[in-house]
Protein backbone atom coordinates (compact mmCIF):
# COMPACT_ATOMS: atom_id res chain seq x y z
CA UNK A 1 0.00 0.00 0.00
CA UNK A 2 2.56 2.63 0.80
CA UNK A 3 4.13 1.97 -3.06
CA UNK A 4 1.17 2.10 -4.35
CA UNK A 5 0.31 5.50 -2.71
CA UNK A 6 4.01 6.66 -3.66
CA UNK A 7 2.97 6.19 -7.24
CA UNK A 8 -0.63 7.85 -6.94
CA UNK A 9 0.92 10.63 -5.11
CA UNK A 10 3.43 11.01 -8.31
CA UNK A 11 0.17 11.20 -10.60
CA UNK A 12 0.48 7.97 -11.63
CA UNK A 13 -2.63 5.54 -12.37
CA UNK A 14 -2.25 2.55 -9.99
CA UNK A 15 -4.24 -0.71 -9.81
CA UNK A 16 -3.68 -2.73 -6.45
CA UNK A 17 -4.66 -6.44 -6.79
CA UNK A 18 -5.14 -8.35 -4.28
CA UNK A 19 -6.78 -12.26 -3.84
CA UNK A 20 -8.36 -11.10 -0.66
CA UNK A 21 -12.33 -9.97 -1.68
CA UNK A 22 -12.56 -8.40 1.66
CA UNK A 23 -9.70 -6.57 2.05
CA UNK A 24 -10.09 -5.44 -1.61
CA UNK A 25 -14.01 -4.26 -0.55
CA UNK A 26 -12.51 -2.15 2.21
CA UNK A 27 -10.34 -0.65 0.04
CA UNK A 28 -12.73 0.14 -1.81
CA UNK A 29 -14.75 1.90 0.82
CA UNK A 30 -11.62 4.26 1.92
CA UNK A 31 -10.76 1.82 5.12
CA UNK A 32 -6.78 2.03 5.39
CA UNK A 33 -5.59 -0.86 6.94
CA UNK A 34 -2.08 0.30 7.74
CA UNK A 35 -1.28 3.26 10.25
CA UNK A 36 1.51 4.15 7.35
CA UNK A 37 -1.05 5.00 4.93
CA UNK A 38 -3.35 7.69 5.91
CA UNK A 39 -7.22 7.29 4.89
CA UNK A 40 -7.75 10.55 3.71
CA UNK A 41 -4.89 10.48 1.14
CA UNK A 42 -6.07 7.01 0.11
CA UNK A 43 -9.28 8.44 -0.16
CA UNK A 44 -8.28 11.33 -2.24
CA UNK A 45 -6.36 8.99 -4.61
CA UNK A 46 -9.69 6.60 -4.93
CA UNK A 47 -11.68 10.10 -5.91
CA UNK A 48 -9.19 11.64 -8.26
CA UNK A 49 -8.97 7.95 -10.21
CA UNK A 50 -5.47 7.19 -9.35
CA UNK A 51 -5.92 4.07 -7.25
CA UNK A 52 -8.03 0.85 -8.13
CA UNK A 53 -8.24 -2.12 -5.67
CA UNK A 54 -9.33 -5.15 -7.61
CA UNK A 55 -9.70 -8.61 -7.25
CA UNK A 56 -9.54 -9.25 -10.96
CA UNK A 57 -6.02 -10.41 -11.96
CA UNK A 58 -6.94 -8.96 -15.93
CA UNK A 59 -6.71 -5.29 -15.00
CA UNK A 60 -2.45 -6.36 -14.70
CA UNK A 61 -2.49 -6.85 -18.20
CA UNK A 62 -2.77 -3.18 -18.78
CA UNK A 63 -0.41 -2.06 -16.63
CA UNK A 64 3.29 -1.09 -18.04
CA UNK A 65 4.92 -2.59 -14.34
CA UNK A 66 4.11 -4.91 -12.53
CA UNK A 67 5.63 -4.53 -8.86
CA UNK A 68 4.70 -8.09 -6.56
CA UNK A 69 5.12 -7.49 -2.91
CA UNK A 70 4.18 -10.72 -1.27
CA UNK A 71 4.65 -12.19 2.12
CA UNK A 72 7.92 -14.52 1.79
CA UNK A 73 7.31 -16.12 5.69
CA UNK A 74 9.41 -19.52 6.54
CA UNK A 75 7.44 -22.67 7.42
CA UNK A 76 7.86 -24.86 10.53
CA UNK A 77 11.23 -26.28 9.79
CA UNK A 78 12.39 -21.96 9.11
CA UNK A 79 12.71 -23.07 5.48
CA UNK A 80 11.79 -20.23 2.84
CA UNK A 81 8.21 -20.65 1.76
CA UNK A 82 7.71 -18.73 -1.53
CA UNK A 83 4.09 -20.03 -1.52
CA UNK A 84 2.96 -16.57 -2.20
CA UNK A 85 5.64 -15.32 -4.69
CA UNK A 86 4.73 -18.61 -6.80
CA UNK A 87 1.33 -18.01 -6.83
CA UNK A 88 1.53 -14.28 -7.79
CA UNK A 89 4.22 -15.17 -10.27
CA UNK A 90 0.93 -17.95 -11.95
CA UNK A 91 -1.32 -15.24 -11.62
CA UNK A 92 0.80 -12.90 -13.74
CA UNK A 93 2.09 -15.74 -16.18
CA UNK A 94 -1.81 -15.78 -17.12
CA UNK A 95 -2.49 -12.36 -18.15
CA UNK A 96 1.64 -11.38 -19.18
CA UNK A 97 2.12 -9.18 -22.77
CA UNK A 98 5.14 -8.23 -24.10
CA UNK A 99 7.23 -5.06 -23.14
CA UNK A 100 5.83 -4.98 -19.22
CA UNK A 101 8.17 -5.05 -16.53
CA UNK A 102 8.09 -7.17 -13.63
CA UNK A 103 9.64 -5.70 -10.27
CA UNK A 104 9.69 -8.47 -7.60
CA UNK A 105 9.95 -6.36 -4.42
CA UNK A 106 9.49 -9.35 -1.63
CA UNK A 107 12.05 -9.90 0.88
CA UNK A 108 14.04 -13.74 -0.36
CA UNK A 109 17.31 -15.18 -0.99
CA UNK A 110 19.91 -14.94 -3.84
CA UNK A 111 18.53 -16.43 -6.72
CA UNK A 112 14.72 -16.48 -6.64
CA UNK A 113 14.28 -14.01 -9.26
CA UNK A 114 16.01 -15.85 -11.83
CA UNK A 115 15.23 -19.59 -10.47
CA UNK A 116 11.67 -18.88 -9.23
CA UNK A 117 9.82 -15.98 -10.35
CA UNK A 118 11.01 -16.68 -14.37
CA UNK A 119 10.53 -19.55 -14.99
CA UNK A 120 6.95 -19.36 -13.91
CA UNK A 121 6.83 -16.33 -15.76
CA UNK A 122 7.83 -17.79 -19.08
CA UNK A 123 5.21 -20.42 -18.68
CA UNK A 124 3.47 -17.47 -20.33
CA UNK A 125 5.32 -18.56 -23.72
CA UNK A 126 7.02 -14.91 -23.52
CA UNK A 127 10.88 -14.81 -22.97
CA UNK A 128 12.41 -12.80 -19.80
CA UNK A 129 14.97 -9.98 -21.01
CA UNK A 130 14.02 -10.39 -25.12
CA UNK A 131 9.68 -10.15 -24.38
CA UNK A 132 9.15 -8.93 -21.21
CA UNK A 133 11.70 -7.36 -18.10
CA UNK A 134 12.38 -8.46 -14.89
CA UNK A 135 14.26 -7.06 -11.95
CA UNK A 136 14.08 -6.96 -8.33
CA UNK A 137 14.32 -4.15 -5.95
CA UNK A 138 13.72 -4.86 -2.13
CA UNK A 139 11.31 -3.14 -0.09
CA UNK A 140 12.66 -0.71 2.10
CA UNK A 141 10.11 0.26 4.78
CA UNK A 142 10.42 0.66 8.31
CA UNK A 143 6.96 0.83 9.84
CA UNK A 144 6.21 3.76 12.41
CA UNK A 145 8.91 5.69 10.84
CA UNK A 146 7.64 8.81 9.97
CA UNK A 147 11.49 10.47 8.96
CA UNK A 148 12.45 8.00 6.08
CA UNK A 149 9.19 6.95 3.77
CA UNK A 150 9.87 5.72 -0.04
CA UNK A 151 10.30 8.75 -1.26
CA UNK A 152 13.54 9.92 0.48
CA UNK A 153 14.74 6.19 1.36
CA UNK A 154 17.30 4.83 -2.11
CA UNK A 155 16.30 2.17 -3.97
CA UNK A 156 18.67 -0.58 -4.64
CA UNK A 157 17.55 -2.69 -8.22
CA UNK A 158 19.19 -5.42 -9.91
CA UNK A 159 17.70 -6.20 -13.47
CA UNK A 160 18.28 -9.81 -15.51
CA UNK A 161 19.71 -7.39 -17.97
CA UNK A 162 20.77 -3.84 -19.15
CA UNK A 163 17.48 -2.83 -20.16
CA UNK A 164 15.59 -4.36 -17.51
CA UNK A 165 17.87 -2.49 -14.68
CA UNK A 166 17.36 0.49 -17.00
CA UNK A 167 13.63 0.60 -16.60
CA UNK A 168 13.09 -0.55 -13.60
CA UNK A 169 15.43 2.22 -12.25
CA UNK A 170 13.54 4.84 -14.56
CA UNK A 171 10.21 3.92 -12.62
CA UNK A 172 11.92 4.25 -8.97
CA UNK A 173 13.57 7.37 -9.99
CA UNK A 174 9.56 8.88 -10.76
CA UNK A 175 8.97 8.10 -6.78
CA UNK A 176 12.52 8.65 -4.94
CA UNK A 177 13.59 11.66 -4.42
CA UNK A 178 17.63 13.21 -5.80
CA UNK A 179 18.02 9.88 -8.04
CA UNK A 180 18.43 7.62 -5.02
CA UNK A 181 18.62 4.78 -7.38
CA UNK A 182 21.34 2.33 -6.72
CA UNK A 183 21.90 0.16 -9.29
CA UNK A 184 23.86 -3.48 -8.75
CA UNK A 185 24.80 -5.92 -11.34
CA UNK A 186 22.13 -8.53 -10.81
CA UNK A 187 18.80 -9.60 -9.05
CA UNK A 188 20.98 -11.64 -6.77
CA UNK A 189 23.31 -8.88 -5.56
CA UNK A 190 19.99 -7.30 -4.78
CA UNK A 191 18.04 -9.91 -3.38
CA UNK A 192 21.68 -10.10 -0.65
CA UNK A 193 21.45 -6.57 -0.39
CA UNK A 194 18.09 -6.51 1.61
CA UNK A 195 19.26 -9.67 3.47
CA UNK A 196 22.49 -8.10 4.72
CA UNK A 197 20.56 -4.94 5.81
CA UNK A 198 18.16 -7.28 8.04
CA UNK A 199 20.40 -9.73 9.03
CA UNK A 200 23.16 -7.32 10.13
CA UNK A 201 20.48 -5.38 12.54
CA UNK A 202 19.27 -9.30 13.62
CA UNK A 203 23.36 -9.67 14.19
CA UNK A 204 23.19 -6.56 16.50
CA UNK A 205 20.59 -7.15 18.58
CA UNK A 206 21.24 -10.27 18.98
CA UNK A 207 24.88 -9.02 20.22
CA UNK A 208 22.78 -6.37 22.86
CA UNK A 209 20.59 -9.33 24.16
CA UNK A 210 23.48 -11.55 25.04
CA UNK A 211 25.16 -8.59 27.17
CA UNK A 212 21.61 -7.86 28.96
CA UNK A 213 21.35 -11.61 29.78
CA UNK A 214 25.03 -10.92 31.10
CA UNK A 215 24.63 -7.70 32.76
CA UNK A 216 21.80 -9.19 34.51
CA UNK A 217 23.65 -11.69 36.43
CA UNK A 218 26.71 -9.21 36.69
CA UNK A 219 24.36 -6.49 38.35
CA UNK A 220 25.14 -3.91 35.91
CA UNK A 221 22.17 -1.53 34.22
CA UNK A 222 22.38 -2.35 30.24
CA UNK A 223 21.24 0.53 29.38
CA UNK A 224 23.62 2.94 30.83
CA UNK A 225 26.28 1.24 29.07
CA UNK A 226 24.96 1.40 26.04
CA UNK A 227 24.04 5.22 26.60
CA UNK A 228 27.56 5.16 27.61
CA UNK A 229 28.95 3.56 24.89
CA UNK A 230 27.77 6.08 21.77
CA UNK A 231 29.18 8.34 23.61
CA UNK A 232 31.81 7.62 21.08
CA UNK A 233 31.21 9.49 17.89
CA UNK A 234 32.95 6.44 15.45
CA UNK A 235 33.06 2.78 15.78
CA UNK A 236 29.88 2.40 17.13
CA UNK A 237 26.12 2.39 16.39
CA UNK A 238 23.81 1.51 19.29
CA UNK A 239 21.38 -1.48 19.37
CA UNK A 240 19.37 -1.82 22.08
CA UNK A 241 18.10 -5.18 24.14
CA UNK A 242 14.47 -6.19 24.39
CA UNK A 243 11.90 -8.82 25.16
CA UNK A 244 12.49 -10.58 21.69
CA UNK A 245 12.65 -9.70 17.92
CA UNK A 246 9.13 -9.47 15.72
CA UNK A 247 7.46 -8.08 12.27
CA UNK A 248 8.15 -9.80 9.24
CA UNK A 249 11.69 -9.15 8.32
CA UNK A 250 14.47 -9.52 11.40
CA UNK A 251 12.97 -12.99 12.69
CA UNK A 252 12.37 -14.30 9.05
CA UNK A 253 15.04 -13.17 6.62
CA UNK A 254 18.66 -14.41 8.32
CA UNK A 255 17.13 -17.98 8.21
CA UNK A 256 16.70 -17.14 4.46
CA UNK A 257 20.62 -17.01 4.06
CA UNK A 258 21.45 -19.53 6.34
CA UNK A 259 19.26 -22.29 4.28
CA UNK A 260 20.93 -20.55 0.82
CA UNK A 261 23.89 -20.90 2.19
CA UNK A 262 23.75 -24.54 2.90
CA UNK A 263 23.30 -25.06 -1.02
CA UNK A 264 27.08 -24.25 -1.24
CA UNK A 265 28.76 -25.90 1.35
CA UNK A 266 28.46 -23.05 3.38
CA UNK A 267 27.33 -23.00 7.43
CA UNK A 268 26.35 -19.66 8.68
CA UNK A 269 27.07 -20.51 12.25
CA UNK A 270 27.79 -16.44 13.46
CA UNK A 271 23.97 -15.58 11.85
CA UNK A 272 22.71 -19.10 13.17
CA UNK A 273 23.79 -18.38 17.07
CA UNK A 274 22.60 -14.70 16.20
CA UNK A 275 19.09 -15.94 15.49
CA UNK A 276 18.92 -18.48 18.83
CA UNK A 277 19.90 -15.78 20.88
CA UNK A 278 17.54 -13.62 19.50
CA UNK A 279 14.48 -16.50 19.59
CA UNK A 280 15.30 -17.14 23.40
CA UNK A 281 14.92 -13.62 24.71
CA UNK A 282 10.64 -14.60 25.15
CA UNK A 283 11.79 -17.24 27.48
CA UNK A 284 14.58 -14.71 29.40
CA UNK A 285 11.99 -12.48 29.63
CA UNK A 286 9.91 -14.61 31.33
CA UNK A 287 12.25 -16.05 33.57
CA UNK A 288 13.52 -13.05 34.88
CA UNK A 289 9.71 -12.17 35.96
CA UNK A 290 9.38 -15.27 37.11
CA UNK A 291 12.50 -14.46 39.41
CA UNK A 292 11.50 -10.85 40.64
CA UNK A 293 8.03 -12.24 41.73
CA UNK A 294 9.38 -14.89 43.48
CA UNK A 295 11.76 -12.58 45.51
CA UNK A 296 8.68 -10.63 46.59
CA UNK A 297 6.80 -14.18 47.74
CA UNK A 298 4.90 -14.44 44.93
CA UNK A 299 4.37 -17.44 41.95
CA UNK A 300 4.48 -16.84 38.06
CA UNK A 301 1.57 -19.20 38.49
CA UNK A 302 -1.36 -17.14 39.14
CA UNK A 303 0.20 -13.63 39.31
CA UNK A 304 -1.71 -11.04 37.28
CA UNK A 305 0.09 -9.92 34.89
CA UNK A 306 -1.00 -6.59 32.46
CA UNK A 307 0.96 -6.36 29.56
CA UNK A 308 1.64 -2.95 28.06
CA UNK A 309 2.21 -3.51 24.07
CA UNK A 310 1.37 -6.41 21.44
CA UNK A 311 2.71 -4.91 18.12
CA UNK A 312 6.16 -6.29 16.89
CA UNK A 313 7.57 -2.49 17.47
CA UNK A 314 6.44 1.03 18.53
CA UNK A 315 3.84 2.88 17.66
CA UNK A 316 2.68 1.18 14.37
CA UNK A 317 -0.60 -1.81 14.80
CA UNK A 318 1.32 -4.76 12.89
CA UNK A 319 1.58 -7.56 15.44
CA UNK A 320 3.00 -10.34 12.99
CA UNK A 321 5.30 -12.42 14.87
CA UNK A 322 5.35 -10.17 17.52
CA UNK A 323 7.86 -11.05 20.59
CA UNK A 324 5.32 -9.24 22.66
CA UNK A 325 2.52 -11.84 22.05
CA UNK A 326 5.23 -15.07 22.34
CA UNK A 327 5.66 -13.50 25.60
CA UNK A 328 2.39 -13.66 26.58
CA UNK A 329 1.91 -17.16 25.32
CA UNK A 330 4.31 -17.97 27.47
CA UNK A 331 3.16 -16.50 30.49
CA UNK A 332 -0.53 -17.98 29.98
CA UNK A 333 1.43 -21.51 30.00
CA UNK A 334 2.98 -20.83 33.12
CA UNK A 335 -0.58 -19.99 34.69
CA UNK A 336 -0.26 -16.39 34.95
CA UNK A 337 -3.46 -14.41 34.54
CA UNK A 338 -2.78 -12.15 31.61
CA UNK A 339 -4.43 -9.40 30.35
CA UNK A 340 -2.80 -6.38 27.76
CA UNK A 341 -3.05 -2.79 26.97
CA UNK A 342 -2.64 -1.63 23.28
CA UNK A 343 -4.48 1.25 22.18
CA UNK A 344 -3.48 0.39 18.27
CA UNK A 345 -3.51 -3.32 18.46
CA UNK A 346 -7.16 -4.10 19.96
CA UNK A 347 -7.53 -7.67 19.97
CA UNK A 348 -4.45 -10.69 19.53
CA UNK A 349 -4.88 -14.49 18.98
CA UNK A 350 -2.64 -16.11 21.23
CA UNK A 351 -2.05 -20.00 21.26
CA UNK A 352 -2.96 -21.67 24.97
CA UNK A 353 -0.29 -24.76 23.94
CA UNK A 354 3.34 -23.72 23.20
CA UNK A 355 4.28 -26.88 21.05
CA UNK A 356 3.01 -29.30 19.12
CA UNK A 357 1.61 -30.17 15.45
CA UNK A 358 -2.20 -29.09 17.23
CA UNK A 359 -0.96 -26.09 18.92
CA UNK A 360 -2.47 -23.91 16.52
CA UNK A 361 -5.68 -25.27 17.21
CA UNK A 362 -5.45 -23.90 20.22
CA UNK A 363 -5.89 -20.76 20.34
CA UNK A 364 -8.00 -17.87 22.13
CA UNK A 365 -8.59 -14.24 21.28
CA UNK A 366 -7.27 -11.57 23.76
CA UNK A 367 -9.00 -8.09 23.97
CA UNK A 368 -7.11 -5.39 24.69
CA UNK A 369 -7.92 -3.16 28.06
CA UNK A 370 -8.10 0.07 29.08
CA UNK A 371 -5.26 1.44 30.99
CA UNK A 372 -7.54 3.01 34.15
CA UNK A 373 -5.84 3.52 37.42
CA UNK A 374 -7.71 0.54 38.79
CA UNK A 375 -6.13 -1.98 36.06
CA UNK A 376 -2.52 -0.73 36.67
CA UNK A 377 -2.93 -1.05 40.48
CA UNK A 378 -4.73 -4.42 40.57
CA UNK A 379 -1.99 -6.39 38.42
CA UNK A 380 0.61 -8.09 40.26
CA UNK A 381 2.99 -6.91 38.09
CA UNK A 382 2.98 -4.23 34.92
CA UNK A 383 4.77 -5.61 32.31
CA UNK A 384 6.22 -3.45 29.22
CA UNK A 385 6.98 -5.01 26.26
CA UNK A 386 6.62 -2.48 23.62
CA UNK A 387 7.44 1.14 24.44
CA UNK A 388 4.63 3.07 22.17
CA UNK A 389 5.20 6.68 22.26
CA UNK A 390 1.88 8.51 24.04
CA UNK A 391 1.25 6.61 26.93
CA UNK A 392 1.96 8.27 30.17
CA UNK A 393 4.79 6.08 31.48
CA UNK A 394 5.01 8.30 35.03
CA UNK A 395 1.12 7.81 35.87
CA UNK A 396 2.23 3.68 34.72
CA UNK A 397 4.50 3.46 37.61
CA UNK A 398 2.83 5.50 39.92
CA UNK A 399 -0.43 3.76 39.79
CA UNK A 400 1.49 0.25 39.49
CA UNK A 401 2.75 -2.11 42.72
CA UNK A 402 5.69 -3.55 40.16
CA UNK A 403 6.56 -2.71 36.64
CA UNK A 404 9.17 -4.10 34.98
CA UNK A 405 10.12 -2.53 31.98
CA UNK A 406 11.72 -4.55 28.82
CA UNK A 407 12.42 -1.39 26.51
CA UNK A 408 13.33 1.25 28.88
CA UNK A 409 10.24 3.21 28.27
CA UNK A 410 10.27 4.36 32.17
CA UNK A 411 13.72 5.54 31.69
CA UNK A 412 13.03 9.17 33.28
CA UNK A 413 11.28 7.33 36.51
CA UNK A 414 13.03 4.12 38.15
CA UNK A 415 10.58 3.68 41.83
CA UNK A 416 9.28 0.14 41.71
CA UNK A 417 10.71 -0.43 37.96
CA UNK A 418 12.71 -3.80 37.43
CA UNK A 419 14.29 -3.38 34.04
CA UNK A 420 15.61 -6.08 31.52
């Protein structure tokens, strides 16, 4: 939605398919489903002409580009599933002409341009690079982040060919602003591109998580290091610890290179450790409640717990694979009586069995609460997993008999505040 807005906003005419009738109908109406994307400029586009949600794969057979920007999630055994790139790439094959460009935009590993999305493509009985173009140019979107958007954030493409790195770049340039087009030598170079971006930030906070586990038994505050530490105006860029990594990129994309990787020979063991470290913070998290009840005579099992934050990050109302909900799971196995507070993600489904092929079959739907006085001073324990900007962090503490803050979102008060 926000490239397809980018585009609308640059007067262009933009069709938005989509397999999902309902979500397609709500476009329709003006509903936004993304805090990123305002309703009244979607609106505005819908009026003027510029925007068409559809459900009827035909209408891509008029555009001039194509751009797919699919879900690429893992499956159980954190193998890539391109599920969704393979069926977009059918759904295009059926309706393809010659001279259109195809801009794969999905997050994947080296080589799924030219080894996935083409030959499905060609199916068509068009040839990549001599009928039609293909490139790939990664999405570059950090949710919530109201400084960099498309239009000032570069663009990295990678075409099969000259001309298809030479359109595709033309078409970016329309949206970003002062030519931020980089151009590599190949979809592959690329596709590694986006995964080095992710992976190094995965890397990072993986490397902050493992000193917080540390600095908790060593009895030293995390966070004043760190604040200490950039301090130093070169050699270092601060990362900062938390209850767990979520959204659909950090957890999902170094798993990407590591199974690429193994189809050369190649063990990513540094990214590998990286990711466990970064999977087992849920569980710290937990444990280290767990502990600070207990030293105040009181068991996990049972405690009431309110839970400040279910979206994967601040202030935006995406909670795919959110830490913040893992935690929770967790928590409900342990017997703790759980309740949450997040004023942009209203309801969660969280699973009541941790393991298992049925696990998903277990599930239950969590509303979220308001945040009166009475609800912060009748939990056991305030716990703050995502630090949204807005909420009144002071009145948190002073209304709360324990809070124990995962993100340093109390940072200005510390009375009754166990941080992470």
């Amino acid at each position: 939605m926000p490239l397809a807005m980018a585009y609308a906003r640059a007067g262009f005419s933009v069709v938005g398919f989509d397999v999902d009738e309902a979500r397609v109908q709500g476009l329709r109406r003006g509903e936004s489903h993304l805090m990123d994307v305002p309703q009244a400029d979607m609106q505005a586009h819908l009026a003027s002409g510029r925007f068409e949600p559809t459900t009827d794969a035909g209408r891509l057979s008029a555009a001039d580009v194509i751009f797919v920007c699919v879900p690429t999630p893992f499956d159980r055994a954190k193998a890539p599933d391109l599920t969704y790139v393979e069926s977009a790439a059918r759904t295009i094959a059926g309706v393809l002409r010659p001279q259109q460009l195809v801009l794969l935009e999905s997050t994947t590993y080296p080589g799924t341009t030219e080894e996935v999305l083409i030959p499905i493509l060609e199916r068509s009985g068009l040839r990549a690079g001599h009928d039609f173009w293909v490139a790939f140019s990664p999405e570059r979107i950090d949710p919530g982040n109201r400084s960099f958007t498309i239009e000032n954030t570069p663009k990295v493409v990678g075409g099969i060919d000259a001309e298809s790195t030479d359109r595709a770049a033309l078409i970016l340039e329309q949206i970003v602003q002062d030519g931020g087009v980089h151009r590599v030598s190949n979809p592959r170079a690329a596709e590694l591109t986006k995964l080095l971006e992710n992976t190094f930030r995965a890397v990072n906070i993986a490397l902050v998580n493992e000193l917080a586990m540390l600095c908790d038994r060593m009895g030293i505050d995390i966070w004043e290091v760190i604040d200490a530490a950039r301090t130093k105006p070169y050699g270092f860029m601060a990362f900062y610890p938390g209850p767990g990594v979520g959204g659909h990129c950090i957890p999902v994309d170094p798993y990407y290179l590591s199974w690429k990787a193994r189809e050369f020979d190649f063990s990513t063991k540094f990214i590998e450790i990286a990711a466990e470290t970064n999977l087992a913070m849920p569980f710290f998290t937990v444990e280290k409640l767990r502990r600070v009840l207990r030293e105040r005579g009181q068991s996990l099992a049972g405690a009431k717990v309110l839970v400040l934050g279910a979206a994967f990050k601040r202030d935006i109302d995406d909670a795919r694979n959110s830490a913040a909900i893992r935690v929770i799971e967790i928590l409900c196995a342990e017997g703790a009586d759980v309740s949450y507070h997040d004023r942009h993600v209203p309801s969660i489904v969280v699973r009541e069995r941790l393991h298992g092929a049925s696990a998903a079959d277990h599930c239950v739907r969590l509303q979220s609460v308001e945040l009166t006085d009475d609800a912060l001073a009748g939990a056991d324990c305030v716990l703050v997993l995502v630090g949204h900007s807005g909420l009144d962090y002071a009145r948190v503490v002073g209304q709360a008999r324990l809070v124990f803050d995962t993100v340093n979102a109390t940072q200005t008060v510390s009375a009754n505040v166990v941080r992470l």
